[in-house]
C-alpha atoms as a PDB file:
ATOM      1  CA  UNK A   1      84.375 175.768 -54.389  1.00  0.00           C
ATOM      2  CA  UNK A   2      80.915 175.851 -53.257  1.00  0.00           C
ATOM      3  CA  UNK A   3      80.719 179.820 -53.523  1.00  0.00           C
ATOM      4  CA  UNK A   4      82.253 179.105 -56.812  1.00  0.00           C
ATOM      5  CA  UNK A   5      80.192 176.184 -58.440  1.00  0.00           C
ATOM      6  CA  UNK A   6      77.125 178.702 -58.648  1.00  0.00           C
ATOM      7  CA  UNK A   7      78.588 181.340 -60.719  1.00  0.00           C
ATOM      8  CA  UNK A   8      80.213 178.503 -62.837  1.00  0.00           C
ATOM      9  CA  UNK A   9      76.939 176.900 -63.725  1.00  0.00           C
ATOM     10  CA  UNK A  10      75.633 180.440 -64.354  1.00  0.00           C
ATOM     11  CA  UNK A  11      77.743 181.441 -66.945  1.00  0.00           C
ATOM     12  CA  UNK A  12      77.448 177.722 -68.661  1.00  0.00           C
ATOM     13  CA  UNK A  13      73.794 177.337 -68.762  1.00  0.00           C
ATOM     14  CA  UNK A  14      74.273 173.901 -67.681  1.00  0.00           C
ATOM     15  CA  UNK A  15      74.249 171.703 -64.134  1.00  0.00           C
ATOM     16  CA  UNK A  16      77.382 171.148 -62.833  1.00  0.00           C
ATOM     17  CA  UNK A  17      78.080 169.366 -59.454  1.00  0.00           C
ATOM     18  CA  UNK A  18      80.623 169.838 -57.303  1.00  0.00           C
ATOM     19  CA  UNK A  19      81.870 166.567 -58.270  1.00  0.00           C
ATOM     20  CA  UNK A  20      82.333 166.948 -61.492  1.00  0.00           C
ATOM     21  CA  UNK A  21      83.877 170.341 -60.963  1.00  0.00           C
ATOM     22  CA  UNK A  22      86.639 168.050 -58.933  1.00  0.00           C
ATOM     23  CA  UNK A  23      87.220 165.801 -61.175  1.00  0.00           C
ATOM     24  CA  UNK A  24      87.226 168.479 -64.037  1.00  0.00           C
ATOM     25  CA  UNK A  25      90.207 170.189 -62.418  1.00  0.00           C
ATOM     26  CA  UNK A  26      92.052 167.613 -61.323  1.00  0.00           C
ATOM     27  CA  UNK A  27      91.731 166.619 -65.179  1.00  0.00           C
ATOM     28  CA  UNK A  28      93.396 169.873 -66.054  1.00  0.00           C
ATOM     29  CA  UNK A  29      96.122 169.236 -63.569  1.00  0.00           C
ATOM     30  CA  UNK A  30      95.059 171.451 -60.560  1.00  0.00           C
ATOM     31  CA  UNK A  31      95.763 170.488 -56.981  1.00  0.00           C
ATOM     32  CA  UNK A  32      94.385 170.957 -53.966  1.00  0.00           C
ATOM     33  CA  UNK A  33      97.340 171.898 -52.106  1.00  0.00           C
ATOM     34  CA  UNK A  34      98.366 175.139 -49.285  1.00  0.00           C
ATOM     35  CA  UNK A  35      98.388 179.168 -50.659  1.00  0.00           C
ATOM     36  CA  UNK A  36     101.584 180.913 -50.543  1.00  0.00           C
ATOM     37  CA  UNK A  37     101.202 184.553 -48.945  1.00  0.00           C
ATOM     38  CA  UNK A  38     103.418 186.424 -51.649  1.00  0.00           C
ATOM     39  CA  UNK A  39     104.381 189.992 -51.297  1.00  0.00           C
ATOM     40  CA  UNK A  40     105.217 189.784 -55.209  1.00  0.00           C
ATOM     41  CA  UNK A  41     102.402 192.111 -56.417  1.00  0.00           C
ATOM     42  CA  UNK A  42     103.897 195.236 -54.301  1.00  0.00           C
ATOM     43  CA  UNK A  43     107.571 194.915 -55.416  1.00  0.00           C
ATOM     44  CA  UNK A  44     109.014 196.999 -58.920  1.00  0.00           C
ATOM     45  CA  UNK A  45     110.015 194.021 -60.960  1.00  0.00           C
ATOM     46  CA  UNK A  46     112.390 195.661 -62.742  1.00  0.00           C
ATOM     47  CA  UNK A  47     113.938 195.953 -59.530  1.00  0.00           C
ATOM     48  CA  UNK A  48     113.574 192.611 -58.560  1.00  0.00           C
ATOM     49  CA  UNK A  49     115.056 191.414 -61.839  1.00  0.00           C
ATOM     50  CA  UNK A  50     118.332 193.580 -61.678  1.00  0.00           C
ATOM     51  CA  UNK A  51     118.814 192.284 -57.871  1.00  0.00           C
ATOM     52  CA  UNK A  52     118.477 188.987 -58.906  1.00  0.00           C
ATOM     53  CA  UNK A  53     120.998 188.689 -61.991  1.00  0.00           C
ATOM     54  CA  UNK A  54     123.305 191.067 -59.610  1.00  0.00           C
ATOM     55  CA  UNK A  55     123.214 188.195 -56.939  1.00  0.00           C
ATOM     56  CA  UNK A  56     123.720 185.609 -59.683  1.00  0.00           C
ATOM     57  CA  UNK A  57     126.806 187.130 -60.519  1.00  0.00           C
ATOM     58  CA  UNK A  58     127.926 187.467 -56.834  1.00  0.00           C
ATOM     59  CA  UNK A  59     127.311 183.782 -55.949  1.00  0.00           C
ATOM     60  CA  UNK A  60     129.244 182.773 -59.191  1.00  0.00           C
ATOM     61  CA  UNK A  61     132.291 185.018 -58.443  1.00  0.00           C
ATOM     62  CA  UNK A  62     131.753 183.328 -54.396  1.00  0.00           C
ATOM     63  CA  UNK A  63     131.279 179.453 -55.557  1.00  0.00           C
ATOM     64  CA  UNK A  64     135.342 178.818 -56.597  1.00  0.00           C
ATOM     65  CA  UNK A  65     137.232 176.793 -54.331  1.00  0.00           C
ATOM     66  CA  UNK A  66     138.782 180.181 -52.690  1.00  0.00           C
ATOM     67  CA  UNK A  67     136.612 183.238 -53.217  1.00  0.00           C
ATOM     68  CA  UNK A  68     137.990 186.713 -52.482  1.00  0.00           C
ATOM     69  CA  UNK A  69     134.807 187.288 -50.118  1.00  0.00           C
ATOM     70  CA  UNK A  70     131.964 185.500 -48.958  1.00  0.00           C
ATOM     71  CA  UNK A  71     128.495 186.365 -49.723  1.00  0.00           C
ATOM     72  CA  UNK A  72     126.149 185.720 -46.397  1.00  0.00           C
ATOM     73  CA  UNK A  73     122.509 186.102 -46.663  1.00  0.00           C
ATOM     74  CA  UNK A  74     120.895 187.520 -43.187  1.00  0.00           C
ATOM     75  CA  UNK A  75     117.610 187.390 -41.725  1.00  0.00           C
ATOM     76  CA  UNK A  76     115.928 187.368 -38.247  1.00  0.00           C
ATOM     77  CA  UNK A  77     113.003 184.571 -38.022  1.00  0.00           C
ATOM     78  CA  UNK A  78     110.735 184.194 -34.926  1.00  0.00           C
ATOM     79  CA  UNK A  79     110.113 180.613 -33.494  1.00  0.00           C
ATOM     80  CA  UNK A  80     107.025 180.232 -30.514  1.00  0.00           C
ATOM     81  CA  UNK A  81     104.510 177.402 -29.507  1.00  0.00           C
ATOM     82  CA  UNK A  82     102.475 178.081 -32.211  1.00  0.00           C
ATOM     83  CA  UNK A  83     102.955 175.506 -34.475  1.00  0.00           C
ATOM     84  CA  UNK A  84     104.354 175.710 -38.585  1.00  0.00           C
ATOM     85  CA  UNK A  85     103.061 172.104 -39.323  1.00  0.00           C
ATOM     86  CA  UNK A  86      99.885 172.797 -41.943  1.00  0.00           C
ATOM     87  CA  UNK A  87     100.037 169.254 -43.072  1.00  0.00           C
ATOM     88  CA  UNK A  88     100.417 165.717 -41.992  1.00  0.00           C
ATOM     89  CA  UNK A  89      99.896 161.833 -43.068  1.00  0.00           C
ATOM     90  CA  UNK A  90      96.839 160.939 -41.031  1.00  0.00           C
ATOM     91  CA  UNK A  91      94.229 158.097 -40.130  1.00  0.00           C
ATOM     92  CA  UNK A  92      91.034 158.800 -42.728  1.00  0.00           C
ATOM     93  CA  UNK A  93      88.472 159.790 -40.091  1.00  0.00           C
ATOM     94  CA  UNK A  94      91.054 161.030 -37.557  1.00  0.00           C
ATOM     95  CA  UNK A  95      92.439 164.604 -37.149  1.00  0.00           C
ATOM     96  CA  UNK A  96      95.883 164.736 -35.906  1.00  0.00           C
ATOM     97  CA  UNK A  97      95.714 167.330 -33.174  1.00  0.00           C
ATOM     98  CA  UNK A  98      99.121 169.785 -31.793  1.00  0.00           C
ATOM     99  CA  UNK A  99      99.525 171.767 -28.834  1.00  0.00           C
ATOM    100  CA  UNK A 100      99.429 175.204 -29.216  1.00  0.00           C
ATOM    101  CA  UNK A 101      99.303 177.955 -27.289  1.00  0.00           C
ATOM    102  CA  UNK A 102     100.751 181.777 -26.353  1.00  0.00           C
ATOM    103  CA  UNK A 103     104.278 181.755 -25.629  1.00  0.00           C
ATOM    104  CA  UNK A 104     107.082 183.955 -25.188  1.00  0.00           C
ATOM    105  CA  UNK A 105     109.414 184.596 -29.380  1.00  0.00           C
ATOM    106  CA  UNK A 106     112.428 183.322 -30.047  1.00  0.00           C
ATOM    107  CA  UNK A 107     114.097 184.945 -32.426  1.00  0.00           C
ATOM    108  CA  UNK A 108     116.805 183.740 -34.304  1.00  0.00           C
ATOM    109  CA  UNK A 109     119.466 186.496 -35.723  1.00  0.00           C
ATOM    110  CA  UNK A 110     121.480 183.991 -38.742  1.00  0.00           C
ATOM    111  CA  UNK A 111     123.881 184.634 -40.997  1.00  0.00           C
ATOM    112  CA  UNK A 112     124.182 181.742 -43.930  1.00  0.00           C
ATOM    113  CA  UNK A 113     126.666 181.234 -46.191  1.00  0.00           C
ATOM    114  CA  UNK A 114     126.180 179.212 -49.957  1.00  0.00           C
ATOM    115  CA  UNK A 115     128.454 176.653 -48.930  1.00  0.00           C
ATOM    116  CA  UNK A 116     125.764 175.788 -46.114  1.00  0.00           C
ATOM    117  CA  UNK A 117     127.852 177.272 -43.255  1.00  0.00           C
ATOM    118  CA  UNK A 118     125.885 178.605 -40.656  1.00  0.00           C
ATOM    119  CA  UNK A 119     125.741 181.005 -37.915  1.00  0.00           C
ATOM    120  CA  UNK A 120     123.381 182.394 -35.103  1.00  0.00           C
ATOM    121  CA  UNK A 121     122.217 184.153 -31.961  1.00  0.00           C
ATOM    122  CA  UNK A 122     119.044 183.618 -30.451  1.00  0.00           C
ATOM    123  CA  UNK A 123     117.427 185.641 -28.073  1.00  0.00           C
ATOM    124  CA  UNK A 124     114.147 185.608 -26.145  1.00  0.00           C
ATOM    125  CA  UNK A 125     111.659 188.533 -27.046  1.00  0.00           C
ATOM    126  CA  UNK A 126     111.747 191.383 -29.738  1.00  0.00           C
ATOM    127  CA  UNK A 127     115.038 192.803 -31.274  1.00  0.00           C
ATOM    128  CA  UNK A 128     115.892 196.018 -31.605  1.00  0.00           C
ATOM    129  CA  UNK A 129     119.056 197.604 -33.694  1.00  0.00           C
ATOM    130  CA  UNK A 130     120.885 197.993 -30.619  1.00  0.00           C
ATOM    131  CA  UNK A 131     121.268 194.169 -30.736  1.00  0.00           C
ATOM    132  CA  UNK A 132     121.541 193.256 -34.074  1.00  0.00           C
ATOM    133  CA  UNK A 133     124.480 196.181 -34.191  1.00  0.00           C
ATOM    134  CA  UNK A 134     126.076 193.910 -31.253  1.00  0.00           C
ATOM    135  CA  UNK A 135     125.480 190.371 -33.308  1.00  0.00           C
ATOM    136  CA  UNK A 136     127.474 192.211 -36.612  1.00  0.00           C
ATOM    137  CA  UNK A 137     129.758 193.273 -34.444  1.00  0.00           C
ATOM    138  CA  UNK A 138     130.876 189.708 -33.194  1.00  0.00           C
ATOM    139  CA  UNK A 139     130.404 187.955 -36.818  1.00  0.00           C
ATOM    140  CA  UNK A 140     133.007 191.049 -37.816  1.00  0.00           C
ATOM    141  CA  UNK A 141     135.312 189.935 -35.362  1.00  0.00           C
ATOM    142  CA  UNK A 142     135.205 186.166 -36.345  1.00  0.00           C
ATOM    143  CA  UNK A 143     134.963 186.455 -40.488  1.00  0.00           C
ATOM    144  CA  UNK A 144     137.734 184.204 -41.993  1.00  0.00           C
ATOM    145  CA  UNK A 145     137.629 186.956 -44.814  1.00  0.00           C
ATOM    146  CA  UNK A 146     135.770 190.143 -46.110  1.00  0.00           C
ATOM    147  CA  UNK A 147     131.815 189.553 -46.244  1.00  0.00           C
ATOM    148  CA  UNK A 148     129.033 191.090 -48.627  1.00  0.00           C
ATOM    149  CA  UNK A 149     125.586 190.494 -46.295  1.00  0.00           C
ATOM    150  CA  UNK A 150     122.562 190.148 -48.052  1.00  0.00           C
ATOM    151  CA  UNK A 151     119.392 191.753 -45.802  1.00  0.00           C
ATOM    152  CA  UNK A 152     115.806 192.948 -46.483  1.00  0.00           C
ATOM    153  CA  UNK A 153     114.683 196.687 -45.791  1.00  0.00           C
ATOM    154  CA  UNK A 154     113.281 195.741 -42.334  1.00  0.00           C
ATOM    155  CA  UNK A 155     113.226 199.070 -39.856  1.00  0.00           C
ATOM    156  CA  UNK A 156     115.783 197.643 -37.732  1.00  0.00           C
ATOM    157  CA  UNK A 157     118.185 196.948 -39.988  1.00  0.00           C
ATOM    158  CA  UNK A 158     118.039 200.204 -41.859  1.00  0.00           C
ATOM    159  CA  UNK A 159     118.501 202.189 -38.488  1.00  0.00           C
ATOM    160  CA  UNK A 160     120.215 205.465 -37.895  1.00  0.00           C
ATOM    161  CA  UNK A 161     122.309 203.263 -35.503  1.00  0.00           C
ATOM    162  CA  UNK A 162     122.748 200.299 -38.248  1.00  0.00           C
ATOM    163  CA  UNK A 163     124.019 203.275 -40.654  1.00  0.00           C
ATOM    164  CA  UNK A 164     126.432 204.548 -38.385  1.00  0.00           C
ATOM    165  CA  UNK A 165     128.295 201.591 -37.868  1.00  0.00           C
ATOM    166  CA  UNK A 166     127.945 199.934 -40.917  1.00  0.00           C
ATOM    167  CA  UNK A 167     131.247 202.737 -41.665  1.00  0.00           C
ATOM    168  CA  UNK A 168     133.348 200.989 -38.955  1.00  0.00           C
ATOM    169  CA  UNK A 169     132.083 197.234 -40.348  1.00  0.00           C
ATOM    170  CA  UNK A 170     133.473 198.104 -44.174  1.00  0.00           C
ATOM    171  CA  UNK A 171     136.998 198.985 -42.483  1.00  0.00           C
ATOM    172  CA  UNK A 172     136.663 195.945 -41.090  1.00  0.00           C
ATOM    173  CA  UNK A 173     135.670 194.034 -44.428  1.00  0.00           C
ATOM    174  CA  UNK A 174     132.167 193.394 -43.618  1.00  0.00           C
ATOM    175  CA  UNK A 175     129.734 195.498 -46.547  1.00  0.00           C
ATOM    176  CA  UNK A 176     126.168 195.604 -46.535  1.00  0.00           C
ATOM    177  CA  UNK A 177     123.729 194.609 -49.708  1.00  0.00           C
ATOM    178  CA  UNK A 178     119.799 195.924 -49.520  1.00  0.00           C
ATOM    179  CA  UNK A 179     117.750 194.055 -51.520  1.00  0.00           C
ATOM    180  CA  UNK A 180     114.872 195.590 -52.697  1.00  0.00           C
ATOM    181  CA  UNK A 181     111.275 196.159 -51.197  1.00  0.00           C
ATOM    182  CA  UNK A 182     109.353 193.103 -51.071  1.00  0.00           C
ATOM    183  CA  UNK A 183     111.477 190.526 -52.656  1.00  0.00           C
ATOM    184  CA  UNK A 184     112.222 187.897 -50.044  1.00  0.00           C
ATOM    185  CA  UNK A 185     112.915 184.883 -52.184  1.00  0.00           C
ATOM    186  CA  UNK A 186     116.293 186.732 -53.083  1.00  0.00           C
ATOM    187  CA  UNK A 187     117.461 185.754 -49.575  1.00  0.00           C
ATOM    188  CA  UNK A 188     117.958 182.648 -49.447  1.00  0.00           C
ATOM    189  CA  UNK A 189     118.271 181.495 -45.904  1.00  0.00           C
ATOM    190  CA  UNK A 190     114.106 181.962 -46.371  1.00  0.00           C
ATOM    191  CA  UNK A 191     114.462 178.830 -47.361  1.00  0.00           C
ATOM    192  CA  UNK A 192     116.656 177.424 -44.498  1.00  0.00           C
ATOM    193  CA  UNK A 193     113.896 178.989 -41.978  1.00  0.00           C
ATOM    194  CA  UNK A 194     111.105 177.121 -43.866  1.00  0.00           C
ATOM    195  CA  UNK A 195     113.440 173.987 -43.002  1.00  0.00           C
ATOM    196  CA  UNK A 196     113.642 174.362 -39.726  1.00  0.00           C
ATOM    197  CA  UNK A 197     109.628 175.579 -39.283  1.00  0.00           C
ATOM    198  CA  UNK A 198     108.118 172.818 -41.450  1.00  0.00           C
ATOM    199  CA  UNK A 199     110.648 169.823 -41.237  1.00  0.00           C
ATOM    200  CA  UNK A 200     113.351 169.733 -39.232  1.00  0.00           C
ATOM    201  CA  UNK A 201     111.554 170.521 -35.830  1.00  0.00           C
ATOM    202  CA  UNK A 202     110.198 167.864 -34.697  1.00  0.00           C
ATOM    203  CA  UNK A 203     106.228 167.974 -33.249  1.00  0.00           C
ATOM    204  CA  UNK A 204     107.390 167.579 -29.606  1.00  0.00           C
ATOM    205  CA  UNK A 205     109.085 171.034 -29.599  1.00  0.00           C
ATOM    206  CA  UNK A 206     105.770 172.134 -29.188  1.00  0.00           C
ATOM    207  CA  UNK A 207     105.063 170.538 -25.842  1.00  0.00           C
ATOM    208  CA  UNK A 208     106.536 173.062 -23.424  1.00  0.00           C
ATOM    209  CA  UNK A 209     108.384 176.918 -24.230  1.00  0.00           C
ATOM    210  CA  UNK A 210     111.456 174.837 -22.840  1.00  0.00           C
ATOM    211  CA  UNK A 211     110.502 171.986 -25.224  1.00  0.00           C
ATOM    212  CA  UNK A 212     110.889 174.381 -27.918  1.00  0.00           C
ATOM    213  CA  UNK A 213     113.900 176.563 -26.918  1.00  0.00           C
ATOM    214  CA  UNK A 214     115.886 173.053 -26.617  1.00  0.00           C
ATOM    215  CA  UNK A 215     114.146 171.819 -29.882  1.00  0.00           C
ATOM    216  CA  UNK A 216     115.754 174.841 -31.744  1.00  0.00           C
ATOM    217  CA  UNK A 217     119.189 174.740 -30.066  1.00  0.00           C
ATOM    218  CA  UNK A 218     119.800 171.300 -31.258  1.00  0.00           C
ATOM    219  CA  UNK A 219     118.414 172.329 -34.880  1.00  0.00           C
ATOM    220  CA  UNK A 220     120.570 175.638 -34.910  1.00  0.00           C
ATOM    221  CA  UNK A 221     123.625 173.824 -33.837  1.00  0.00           C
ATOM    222  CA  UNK A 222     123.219 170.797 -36.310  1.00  0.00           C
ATOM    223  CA  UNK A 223     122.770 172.890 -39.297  1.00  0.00           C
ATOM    224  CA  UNK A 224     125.785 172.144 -41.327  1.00  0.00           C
ATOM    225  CA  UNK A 225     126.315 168.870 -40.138  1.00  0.00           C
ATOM    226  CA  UNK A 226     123.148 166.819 -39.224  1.00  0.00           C
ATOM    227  CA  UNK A 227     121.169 169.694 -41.121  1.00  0.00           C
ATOM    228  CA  UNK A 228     122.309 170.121 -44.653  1.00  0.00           C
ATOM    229  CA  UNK A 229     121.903 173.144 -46.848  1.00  0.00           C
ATOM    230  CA  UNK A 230     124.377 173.824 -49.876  1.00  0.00           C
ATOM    231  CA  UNK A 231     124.191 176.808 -52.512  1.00  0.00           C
ATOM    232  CA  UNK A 232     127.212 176.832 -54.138  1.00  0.00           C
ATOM    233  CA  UNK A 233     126.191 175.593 -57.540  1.00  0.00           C
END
């Protein structure tokens, strides 16, 4: 605002404090409130648009009491001491400070379906395709019926190695759906890893790498029960 206020008054002619400038907005009902980083400017819309009424249609034909197949949305999110807390109620005149530091990932392989079901493998350190390949290959084996899996365009899952056994998966009933480039709010189990980031863990997984690992077990294995999610309608 203060790099702002200068050009403002500039092109009115007239003083303006930053004061005023606050109140002005908050008269036009602005907020001062956290960015979004948004990849939104690099996708094709058109794109984006004929994913999105395609998945509308595949989450209608998936919400009746007995579907013919379930549509799972999958992602790999990556959990460390670093903490996903921007905000907090605090003291005026006291900063509420967390521990952070360098840690080793976690990351979290999950497969979510719209009725809220849930599914995961966690692993310490990076992923390669090798094991995501050996993740689909157990969910295959435990599927209560055939399974349309929504993923991104991420190198690893778009592997010479993914490719040649996604063949063996659709014998098995398990098909793969790409969204398109830059469009993750079309998976939704964003949303569930926003849940767990900003709200469900609590501040004290942040204490110790063990702290956290634990922290995220209990999470992972109370989504569905203690942890609710449900996309259905």
């Amino acid at each position: 605002m203060k790099t702002a206020l200068p050009k403002i008054i500039e092109q009115l002619g007239e003083k303006l404090s930053i004061y005023t400038l606050k109140r002005l907005l908050k008269s036009r009902d602005y907020l001062w409130k956290r960015c979004r980083r948004s990849t939104r400017a690099k996708r094709h819309e058109p794109d984006f648009r004929a994913a999105k009424a395609h998945l509308a249609k595949l989450r209608a034909a998936c919400s009746v009491k007995q579907p013919d197949f379930d549509l799972v949305y999958f992602d790999v999110a990556g959990f460390s001491l670093t903490p996903s807390v921007p905000y907090a109620w605090q003291l005026r005149g006291q900063t509420l400070e967390l521990p952070s530091g360098h840690s080793p990932s976690l990351n979290v392989l999950g497969f979510l379906k719209l009725n809220g079901a849930f599914e995961s493998y966690v692993f310490q350190g990076a992923i390669n395709s090798t094991v995501l390949v050996h993740c689909f290959d157990d969910y295959c084996q435990r599927m209560e019926r055939p399974a349309l899996i929504v993923l991104d365009n991420a190198p690893i899952h778009t592997s010479q190695e993914v490719e040649e056994r996604s063949k063996d998966w659709e014998e098995q009933g398990l098909y793969l759906l790409f969204l398109p480039p830059y469009c993750p709010e079309l998976n939704l189990i964003e949303i569930l890893w926003r849940k767990i980031k900003y709200e469900w863990l609590p501040m004290s997984a942040y204490q110790s790498f063990k702290e956290l690992w634990k922290s995220l077990d209990e999470v992972l294995k109370g989504i569905g029960s203690k942890y609710r999610l449900n996309f259905a309608r």
